[in-house]
N, C-alpha and C. Protein backbone atom coordinates (compact mmCIF):
# COMPACT_ATOMS: atom_id res chain seq x y z
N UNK A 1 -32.08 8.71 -22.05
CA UNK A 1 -31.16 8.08 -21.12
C UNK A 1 -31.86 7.80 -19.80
N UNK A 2 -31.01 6.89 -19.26
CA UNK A 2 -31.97 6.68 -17.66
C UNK A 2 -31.38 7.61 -16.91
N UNK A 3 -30.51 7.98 -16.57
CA UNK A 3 -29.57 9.29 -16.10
C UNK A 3 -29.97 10.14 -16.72
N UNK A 4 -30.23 11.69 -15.32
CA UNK A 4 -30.58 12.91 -15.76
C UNK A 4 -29.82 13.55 -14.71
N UNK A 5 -29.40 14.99 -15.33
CA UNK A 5 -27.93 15.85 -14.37
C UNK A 5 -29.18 16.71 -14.43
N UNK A 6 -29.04 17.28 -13.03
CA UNK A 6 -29.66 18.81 -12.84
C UNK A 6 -28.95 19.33 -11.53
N UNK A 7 -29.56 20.89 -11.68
CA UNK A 7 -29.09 21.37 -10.57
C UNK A 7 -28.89 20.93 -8.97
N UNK A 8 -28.83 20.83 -7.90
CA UNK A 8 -28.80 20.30 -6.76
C UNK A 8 -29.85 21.31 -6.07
N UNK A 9 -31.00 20.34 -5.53
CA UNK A 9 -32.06 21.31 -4.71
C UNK A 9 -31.41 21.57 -3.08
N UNK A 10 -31.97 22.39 -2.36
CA UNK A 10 -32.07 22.42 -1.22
C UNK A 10 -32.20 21.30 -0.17
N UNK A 11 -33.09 20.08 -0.23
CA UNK A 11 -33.09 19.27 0.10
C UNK A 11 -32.30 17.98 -0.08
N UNK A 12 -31.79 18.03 -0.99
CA UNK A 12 -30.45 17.12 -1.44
C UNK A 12 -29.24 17.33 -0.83
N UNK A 13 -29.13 18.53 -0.28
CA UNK A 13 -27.74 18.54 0.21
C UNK A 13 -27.06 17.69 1.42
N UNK A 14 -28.66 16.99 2.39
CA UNK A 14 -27.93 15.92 3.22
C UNK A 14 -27.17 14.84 2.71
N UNK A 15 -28.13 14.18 1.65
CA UNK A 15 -27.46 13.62 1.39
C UNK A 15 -26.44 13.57 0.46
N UNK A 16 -26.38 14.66 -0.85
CA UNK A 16 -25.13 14.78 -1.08
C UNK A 16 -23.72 14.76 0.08
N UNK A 17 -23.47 15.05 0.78
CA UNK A 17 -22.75 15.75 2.00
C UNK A 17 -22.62 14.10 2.61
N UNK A 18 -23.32 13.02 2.61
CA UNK A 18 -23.55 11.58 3.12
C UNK A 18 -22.45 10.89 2.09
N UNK A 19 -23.19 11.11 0.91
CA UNK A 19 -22.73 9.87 -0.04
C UNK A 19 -21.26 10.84 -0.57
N UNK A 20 -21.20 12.26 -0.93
CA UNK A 20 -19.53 12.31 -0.83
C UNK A 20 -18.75 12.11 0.40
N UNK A 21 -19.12 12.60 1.62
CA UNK A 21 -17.97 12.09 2.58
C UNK A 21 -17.55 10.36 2.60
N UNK A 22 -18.67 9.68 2.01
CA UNK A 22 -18.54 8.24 1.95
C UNK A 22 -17.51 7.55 0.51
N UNK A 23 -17.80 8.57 -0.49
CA UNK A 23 -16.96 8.24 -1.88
C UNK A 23 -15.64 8.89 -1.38
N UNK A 24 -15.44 9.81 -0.14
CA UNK A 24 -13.60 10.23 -0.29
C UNK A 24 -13.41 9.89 1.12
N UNK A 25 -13.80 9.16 2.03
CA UNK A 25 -13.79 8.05 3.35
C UNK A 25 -12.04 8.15 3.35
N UNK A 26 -11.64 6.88 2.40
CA UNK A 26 -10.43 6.59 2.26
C UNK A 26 -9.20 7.52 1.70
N UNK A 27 -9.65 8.52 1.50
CA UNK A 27 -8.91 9.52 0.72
C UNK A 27 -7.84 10.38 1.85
N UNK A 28 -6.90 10.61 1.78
CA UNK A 28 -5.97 11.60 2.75
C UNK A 28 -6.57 12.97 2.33
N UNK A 29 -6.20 13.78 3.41
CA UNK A 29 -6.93 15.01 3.40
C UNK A 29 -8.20 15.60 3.10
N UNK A 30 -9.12 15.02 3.42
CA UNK A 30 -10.47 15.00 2.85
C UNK A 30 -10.71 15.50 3.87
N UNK A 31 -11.90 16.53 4.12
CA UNK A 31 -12.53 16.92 5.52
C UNK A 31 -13.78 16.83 5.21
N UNK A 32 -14.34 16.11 5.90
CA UNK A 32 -15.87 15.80 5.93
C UNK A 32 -16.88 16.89 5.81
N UNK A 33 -17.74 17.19 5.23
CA UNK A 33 -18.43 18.38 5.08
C UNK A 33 -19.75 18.56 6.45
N UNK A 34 -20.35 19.59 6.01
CA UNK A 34 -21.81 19.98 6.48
C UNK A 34 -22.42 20.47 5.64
N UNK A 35 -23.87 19.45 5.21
CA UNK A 35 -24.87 20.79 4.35
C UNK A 35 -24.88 22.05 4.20
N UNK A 36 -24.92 22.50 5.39
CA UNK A 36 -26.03 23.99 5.76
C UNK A 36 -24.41 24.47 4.80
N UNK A 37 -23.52 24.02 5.17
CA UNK A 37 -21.94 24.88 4.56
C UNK A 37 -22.05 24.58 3.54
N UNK A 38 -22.50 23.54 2.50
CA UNK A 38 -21.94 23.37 1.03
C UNK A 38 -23.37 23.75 0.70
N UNK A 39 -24.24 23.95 0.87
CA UNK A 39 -25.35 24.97 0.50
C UNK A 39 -25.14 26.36 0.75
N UNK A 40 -24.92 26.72 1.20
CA UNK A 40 -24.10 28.17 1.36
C UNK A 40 -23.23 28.56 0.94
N UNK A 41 -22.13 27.95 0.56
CA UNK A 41 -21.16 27.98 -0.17
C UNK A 41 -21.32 27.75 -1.56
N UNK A 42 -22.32 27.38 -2.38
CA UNK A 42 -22.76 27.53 -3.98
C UNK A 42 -23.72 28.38 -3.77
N UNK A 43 -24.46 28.78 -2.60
CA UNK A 43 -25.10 30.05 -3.39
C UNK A 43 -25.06 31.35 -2.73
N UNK A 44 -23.53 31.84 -2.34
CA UNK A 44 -23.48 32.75 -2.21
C UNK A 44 -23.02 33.77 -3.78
N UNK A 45 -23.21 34.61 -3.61
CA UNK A 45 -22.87 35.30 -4.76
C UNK A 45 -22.12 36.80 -4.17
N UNK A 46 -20.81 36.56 -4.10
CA UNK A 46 -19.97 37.72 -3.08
C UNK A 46 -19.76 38.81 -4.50
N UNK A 47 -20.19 38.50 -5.97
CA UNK A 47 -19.87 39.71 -6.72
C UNK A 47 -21.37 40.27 -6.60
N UNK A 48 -21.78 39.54 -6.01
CA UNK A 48 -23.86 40.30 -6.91
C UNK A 48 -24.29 39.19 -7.52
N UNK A 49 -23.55 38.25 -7.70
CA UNK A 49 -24.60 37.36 -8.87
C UNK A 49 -23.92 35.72 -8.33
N UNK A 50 -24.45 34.92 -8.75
CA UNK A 50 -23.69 33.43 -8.34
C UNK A 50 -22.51 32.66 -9.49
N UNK A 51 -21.56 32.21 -8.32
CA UNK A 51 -20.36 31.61 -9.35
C UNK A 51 -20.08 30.35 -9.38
N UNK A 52 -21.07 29.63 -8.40
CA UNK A 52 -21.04 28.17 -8.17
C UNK A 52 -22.39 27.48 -8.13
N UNK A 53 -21.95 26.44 -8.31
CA UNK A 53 -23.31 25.63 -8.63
C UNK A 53 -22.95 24.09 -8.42
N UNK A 54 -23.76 23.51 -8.00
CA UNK A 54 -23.69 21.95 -7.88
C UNK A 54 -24.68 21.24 -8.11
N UNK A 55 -24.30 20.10 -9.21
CA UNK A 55 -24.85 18.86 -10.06
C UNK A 55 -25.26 18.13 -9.55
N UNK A 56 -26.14 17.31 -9.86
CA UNK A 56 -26.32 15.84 -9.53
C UNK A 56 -26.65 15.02 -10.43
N UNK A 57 -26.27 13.68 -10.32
CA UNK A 57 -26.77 12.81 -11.57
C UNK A 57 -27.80 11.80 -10.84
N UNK A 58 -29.15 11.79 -11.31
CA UNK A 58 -30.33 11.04 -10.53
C UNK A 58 -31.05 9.56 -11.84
N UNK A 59 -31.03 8.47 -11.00
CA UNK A 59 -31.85 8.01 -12.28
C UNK A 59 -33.59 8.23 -12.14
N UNK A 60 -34.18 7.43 -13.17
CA UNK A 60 -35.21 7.04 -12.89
C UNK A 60 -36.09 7.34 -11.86
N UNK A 61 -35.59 6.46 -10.85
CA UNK A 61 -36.26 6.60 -9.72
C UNK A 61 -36.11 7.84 -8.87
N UNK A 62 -35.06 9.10 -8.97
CA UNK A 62 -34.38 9.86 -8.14
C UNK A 62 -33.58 9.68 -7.43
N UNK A 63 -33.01 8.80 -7.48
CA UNK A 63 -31.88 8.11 -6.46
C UNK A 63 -30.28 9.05 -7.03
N UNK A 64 -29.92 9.70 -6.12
CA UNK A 64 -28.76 10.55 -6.30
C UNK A 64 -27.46 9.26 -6.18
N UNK A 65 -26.70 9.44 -7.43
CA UNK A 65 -25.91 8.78 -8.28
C UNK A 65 -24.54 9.58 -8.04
N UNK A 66 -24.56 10.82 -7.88
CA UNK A 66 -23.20 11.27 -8.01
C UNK A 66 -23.59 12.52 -8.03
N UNK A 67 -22.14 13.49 -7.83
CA UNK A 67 -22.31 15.30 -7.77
C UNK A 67 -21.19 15.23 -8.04
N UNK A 68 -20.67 17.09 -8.53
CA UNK A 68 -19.87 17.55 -8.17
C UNK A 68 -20.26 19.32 -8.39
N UNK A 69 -18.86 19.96 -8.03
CA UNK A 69 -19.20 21.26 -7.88
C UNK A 69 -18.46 21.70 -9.23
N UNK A 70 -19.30 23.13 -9.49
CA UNK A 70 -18.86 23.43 -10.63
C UNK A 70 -18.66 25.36 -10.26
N UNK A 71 -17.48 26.14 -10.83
CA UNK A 71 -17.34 27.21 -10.21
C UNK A 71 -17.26 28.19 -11.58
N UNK A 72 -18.06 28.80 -11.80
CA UNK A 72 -17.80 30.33 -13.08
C UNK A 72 -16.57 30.65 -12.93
N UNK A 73 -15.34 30.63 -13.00
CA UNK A 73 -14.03 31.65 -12.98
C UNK A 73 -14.20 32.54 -14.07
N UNK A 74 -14.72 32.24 -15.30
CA UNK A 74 -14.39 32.99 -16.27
C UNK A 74 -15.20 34.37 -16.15
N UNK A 75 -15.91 34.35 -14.86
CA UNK A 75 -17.12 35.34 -15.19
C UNK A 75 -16.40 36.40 -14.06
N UNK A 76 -15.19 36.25 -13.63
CA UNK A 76 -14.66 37.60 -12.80
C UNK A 76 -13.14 37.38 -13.31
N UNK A 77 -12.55 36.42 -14.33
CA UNK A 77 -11.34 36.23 -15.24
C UNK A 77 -11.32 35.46 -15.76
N UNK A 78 -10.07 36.23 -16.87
CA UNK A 78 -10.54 35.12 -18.17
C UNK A 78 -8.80 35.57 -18.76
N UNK A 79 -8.36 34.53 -19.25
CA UNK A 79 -6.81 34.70 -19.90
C UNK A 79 -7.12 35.08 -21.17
N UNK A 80 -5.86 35.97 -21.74
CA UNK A 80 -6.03 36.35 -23.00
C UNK A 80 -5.04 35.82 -23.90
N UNK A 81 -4.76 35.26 -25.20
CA UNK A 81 -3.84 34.90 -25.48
C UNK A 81 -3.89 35.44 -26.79
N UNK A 82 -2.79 36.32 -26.95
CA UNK A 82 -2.26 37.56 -27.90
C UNK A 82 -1.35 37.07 -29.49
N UNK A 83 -0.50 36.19 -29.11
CA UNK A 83 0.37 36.08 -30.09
C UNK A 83 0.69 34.16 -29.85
N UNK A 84 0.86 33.57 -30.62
CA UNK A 84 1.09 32.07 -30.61
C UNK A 84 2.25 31.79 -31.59
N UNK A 85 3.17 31.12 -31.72
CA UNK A 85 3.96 30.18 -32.01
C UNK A 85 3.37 29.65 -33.17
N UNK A 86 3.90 29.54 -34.41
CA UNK A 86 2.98 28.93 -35.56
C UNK A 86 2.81 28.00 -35.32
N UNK A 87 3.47 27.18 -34.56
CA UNK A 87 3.41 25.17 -34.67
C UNK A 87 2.15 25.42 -33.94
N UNK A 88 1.69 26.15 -32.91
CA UNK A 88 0.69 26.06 -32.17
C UNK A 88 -0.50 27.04 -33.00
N UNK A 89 -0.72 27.68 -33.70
CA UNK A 89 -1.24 28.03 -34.49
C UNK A 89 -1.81 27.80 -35.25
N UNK A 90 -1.10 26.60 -36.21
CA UNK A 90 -1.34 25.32 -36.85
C UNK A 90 -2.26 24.24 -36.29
N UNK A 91 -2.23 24.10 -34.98
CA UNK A 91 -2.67 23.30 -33.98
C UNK A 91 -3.80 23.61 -33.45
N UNK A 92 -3.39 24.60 -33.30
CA UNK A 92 -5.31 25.39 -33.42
C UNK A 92 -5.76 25.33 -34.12
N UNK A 93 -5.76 25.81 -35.23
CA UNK A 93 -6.49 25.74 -36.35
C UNK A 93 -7.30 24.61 -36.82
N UNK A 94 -6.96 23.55 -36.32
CA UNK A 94 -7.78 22.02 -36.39
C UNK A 94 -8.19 21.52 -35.10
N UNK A 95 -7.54 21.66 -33.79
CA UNK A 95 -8.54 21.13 -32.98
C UNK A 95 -8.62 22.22 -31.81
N UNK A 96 -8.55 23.62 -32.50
CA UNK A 96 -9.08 24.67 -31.88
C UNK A 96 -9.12 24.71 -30.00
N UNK A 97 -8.04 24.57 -29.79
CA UNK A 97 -7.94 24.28 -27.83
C UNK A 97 -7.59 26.12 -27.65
N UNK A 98 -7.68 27.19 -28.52
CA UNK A 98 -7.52 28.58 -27.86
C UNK A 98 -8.76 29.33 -29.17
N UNK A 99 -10.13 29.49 -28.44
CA UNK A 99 -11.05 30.33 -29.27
C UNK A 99 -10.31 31.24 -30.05
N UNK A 100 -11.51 31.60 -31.39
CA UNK A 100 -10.83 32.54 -32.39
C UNK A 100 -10.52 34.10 -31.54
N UNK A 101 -11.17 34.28 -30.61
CA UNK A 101 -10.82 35.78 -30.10
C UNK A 101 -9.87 35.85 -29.19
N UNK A 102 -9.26 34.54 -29.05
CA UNK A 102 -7.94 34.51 -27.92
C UNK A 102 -8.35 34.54 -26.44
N UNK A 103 -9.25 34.55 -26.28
CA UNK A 103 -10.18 34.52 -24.51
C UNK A 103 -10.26 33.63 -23.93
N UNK A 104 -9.70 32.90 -23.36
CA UNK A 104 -10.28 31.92 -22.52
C UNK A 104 -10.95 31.98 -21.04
N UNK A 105 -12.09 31.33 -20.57
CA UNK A 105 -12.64 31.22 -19.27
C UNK A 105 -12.54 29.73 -18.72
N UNK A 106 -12.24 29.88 -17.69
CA UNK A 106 -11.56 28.83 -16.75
C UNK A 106 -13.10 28.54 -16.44
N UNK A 107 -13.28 27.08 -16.06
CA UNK A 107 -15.01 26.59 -15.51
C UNK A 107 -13.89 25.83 -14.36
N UNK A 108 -14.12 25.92 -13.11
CA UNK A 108 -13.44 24.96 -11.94
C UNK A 108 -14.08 23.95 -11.42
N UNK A 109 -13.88 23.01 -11.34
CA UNK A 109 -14.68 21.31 -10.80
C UNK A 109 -13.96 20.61 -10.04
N UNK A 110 -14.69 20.69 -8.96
CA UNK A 110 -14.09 19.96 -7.74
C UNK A 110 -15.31 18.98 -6.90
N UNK A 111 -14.71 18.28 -6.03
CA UNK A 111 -15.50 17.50 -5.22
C UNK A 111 -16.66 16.41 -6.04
N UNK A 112 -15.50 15.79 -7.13
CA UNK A 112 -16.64 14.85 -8.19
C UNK A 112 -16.71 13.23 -7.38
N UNK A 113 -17.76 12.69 -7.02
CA UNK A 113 -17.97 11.98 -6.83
C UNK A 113 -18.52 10.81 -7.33
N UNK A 114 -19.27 9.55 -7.17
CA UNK A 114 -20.39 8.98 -7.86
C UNK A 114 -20.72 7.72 -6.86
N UNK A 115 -21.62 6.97 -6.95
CA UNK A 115 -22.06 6.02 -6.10
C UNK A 115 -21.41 4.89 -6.50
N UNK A 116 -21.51 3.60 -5.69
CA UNK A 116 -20.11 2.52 -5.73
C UNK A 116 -20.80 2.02 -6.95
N UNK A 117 -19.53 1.33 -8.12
CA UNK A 117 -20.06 0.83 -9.06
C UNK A 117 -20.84 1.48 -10.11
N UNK A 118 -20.56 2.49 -9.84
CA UNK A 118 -21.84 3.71 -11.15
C UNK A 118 -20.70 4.30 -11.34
N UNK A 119 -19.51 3.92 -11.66
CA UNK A 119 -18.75 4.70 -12.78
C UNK A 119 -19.64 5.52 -13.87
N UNK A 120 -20.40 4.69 -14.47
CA UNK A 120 -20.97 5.55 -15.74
C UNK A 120 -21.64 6.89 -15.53
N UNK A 121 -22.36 6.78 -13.96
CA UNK A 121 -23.14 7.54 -13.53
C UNK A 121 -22.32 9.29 -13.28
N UNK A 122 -20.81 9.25 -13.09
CA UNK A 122 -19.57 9.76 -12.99
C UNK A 122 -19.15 10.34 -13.94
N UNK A 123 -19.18 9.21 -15.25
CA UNK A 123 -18.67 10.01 -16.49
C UNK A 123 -19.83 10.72 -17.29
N UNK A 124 -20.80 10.35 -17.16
CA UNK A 124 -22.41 10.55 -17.90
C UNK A 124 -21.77 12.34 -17.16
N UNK A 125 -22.14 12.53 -15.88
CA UNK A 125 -22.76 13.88 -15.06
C UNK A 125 -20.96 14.40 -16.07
N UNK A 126 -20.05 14.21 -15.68
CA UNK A 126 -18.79 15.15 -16.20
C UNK A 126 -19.29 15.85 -17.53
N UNK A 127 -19.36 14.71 -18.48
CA UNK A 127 -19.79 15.20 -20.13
C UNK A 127 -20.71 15.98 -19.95
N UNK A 128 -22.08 15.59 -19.07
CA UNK A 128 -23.29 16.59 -19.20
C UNK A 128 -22.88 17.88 -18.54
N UNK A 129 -21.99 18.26 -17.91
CA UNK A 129 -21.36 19.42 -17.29
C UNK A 129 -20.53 20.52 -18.90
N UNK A 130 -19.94 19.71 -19.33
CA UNK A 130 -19.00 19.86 -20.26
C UNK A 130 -20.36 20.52 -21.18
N UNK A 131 -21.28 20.05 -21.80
CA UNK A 131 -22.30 20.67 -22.32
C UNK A 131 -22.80 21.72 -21.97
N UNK A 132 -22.96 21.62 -20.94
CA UNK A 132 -24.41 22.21 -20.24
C UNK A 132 -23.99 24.04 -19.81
N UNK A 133 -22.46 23.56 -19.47
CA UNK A 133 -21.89 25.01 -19.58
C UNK A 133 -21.07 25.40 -20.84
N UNK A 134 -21.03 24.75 -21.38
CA UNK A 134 -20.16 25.06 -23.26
C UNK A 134 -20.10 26.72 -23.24
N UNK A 135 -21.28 27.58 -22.85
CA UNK A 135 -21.51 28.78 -23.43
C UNK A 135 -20.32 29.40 -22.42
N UNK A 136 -20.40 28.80 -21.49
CA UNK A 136 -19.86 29.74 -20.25
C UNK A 136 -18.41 30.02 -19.68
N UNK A 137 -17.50 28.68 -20.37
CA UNK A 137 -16.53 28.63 -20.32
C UNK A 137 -15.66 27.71 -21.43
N UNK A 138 -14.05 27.97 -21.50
CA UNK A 138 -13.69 27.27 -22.80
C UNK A 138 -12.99 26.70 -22.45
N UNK A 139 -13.09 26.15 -20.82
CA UNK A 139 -11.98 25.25 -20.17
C UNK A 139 -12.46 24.57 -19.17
N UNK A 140 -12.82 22.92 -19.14
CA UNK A 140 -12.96 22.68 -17.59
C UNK A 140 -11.71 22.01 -16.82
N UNK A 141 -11.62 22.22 -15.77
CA UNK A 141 -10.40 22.14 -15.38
C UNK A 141 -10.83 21.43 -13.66
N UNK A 142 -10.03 20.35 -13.22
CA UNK A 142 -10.53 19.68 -12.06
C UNK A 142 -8.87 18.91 -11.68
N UNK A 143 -8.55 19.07 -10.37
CA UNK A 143 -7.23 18.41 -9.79
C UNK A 143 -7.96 17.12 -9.20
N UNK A 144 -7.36 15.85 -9.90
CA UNK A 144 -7.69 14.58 -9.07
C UNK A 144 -6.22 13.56 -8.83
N UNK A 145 -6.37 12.93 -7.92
CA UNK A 145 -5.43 11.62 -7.94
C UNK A 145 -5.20 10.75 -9.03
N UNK A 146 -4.19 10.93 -9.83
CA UNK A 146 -4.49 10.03 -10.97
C UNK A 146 -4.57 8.28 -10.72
N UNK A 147 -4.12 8.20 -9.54
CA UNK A 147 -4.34 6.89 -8.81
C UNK A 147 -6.19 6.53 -8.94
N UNK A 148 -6.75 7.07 -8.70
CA UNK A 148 -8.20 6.81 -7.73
C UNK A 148 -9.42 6.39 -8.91
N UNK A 149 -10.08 6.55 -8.69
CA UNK A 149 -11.20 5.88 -9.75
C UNK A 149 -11.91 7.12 -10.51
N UNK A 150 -11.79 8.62 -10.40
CA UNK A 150 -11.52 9.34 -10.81
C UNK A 150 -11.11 9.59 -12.30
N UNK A 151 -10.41 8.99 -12.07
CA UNK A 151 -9.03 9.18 -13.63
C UNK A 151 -9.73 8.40 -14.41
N UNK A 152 -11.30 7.33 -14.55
CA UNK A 152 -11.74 6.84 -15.47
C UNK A 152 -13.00 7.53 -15.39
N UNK A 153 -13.18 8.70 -14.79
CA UNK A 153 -14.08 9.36 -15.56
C UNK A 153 -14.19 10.97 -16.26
N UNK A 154 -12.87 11.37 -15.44
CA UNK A 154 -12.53 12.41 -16.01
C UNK A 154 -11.61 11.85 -17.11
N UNK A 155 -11.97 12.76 -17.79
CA UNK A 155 -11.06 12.25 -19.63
C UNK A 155 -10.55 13.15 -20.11
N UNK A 156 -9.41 14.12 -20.69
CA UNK A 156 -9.02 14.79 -21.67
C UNK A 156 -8.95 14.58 -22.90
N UNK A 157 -9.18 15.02 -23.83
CA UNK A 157 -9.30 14.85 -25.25
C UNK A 157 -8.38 13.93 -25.58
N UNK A 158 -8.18 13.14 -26.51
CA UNK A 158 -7.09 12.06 -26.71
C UNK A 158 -5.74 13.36 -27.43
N UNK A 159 -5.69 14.33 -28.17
CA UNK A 159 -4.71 15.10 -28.64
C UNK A 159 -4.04 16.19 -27.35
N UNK A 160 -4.71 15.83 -26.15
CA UNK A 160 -3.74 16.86 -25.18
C UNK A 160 -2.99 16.39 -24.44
N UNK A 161 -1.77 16.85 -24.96
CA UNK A 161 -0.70 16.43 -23.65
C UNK A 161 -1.18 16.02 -22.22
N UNK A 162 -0.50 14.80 -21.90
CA UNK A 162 -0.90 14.09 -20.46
C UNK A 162 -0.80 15.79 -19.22
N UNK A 163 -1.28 15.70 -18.69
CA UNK A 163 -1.00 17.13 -17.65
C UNK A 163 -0.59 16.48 -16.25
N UNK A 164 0.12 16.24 -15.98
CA UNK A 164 0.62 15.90 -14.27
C UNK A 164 1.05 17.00 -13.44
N UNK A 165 1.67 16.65 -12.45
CA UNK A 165 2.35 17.28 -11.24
C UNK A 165 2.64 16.31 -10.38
N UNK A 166 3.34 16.91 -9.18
CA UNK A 166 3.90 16.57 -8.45
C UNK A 166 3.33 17.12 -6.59
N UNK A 167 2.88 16.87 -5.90
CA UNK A 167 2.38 17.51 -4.73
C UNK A 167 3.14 16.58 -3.42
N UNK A 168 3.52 18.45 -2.70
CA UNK A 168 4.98 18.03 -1.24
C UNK A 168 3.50 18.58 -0.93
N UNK A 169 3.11 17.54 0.70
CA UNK A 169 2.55 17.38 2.05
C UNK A 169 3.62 17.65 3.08
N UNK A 170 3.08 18.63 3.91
CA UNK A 170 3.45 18.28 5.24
C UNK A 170 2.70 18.69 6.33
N UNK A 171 2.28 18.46 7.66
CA UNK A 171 1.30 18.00 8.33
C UNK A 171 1.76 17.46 9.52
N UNK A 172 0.99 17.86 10.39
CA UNK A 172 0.98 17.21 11.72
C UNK A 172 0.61 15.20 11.50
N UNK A 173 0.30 15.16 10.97
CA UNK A 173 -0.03 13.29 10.93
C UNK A 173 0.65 12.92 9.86
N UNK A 174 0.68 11.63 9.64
CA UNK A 174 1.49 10.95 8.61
C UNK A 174 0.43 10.53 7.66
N UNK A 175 0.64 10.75 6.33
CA UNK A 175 -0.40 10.51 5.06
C UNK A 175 0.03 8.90 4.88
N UNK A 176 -1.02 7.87 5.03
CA UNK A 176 -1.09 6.73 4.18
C UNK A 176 -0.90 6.75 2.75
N UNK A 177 0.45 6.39 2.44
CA UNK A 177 0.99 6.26 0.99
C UNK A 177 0.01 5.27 0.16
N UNK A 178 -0.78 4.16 1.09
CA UNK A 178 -1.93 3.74 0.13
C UNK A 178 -3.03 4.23 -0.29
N UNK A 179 -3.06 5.34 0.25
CA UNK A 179 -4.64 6.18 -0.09
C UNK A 179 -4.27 7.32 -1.33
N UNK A 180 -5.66 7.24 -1.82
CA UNK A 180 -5.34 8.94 -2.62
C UNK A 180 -5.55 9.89 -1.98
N UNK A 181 -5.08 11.02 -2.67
CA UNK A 181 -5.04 11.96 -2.18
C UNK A 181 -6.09 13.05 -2.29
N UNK A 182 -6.77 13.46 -1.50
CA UNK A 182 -7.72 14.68 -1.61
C UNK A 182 -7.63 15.71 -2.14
N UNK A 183 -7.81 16.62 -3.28
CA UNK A 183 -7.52 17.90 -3.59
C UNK A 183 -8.26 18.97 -3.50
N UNK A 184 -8.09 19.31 -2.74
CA UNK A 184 -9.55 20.64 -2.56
C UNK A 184 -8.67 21.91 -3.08
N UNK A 185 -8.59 22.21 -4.20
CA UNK A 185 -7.41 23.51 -4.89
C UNK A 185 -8.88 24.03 -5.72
């Protein structure tokens, strides 16, 4: 492939921190970052060990294409699921959405970005995420605007129920009903 995902170096983080405040510009509630903070913030490790990590998708040349952050939950919790409903049982049994030992680990993804027009560059880094941690967790899980350009690169399996919500703002300023919305959860 001409696209390659790897970890995010030390020196990347300006401009990661450039080109996402520029991909969520238009977005309500977005707060503009600082390096030295979103480098510090993936590699702290407050149990002893690290729970975050951040991607990048580079081509060819090295030209940073897109990021996002990716968070271990499963590695300080993990849901257990004991007893199931046969219809859902059944349902497992063919497209297996609850492992045979009933465990699940949450993987958290936030702050996905990509450069203008590199959709692909967006969905390429998601899937290679989805791989790359397979071992580590049995869920990735990310809150976006289903409005925003987003929603064509994050994908759920075609057999899972649509997942929505509903989100009440309130705030000292008034949110532009034409913008999406920022989710930092």
């Amino acid at each position: 492939s001409a696209l390659t995902v790897r970890p995010a170096e030390q020196n990347d983080y300006e401009e990661i921190v450039h080109k996402q405040d520029a991909f969520y510009r238009d977005y309500n509630l977005y707060p503009p970052r600082r390096a030295e903070e979103l480098y510090e913030w993936h590699h702290a490790a407050p149990f002893g060990f690290p729970l975050r990590e951040y991607y990048v998708v580079v081509d060819k040349a090295g030209n940073l294409l897109g990021g996002l952050s990716a968070t271990d939950e499963g590695r300080v919790t993990s849901g257990h699921v004991v007893k199931m409903v046969w219809p859902l049982r059944m349902l497992n049994y063919v497209v297996r959405l609850i492992p045979a030992d009933g465990v699940t680990k949450r993987i958290h993804v936030k702050d996905v970005w990509f450069a203008p027009e590199r959709m692909d560059a967006g969905s390429y880094l998601w899937e290679s995420l989805r791989w790359l941690w397979r071992e580590r967790g049995t869920m990735l899980m990310a809150f976006f605007d289903l409005q925003s350009s987003l929603a064509q690169v994050i994908k759920s399996p075609r057999y899972m129920p649509p997942q929505t919500g509903s989100l009440v703002v309130a705030g000292p300023t008034e949110m532009n009903e034409e913008k999406c919305i920022y989710m930092h959860i």
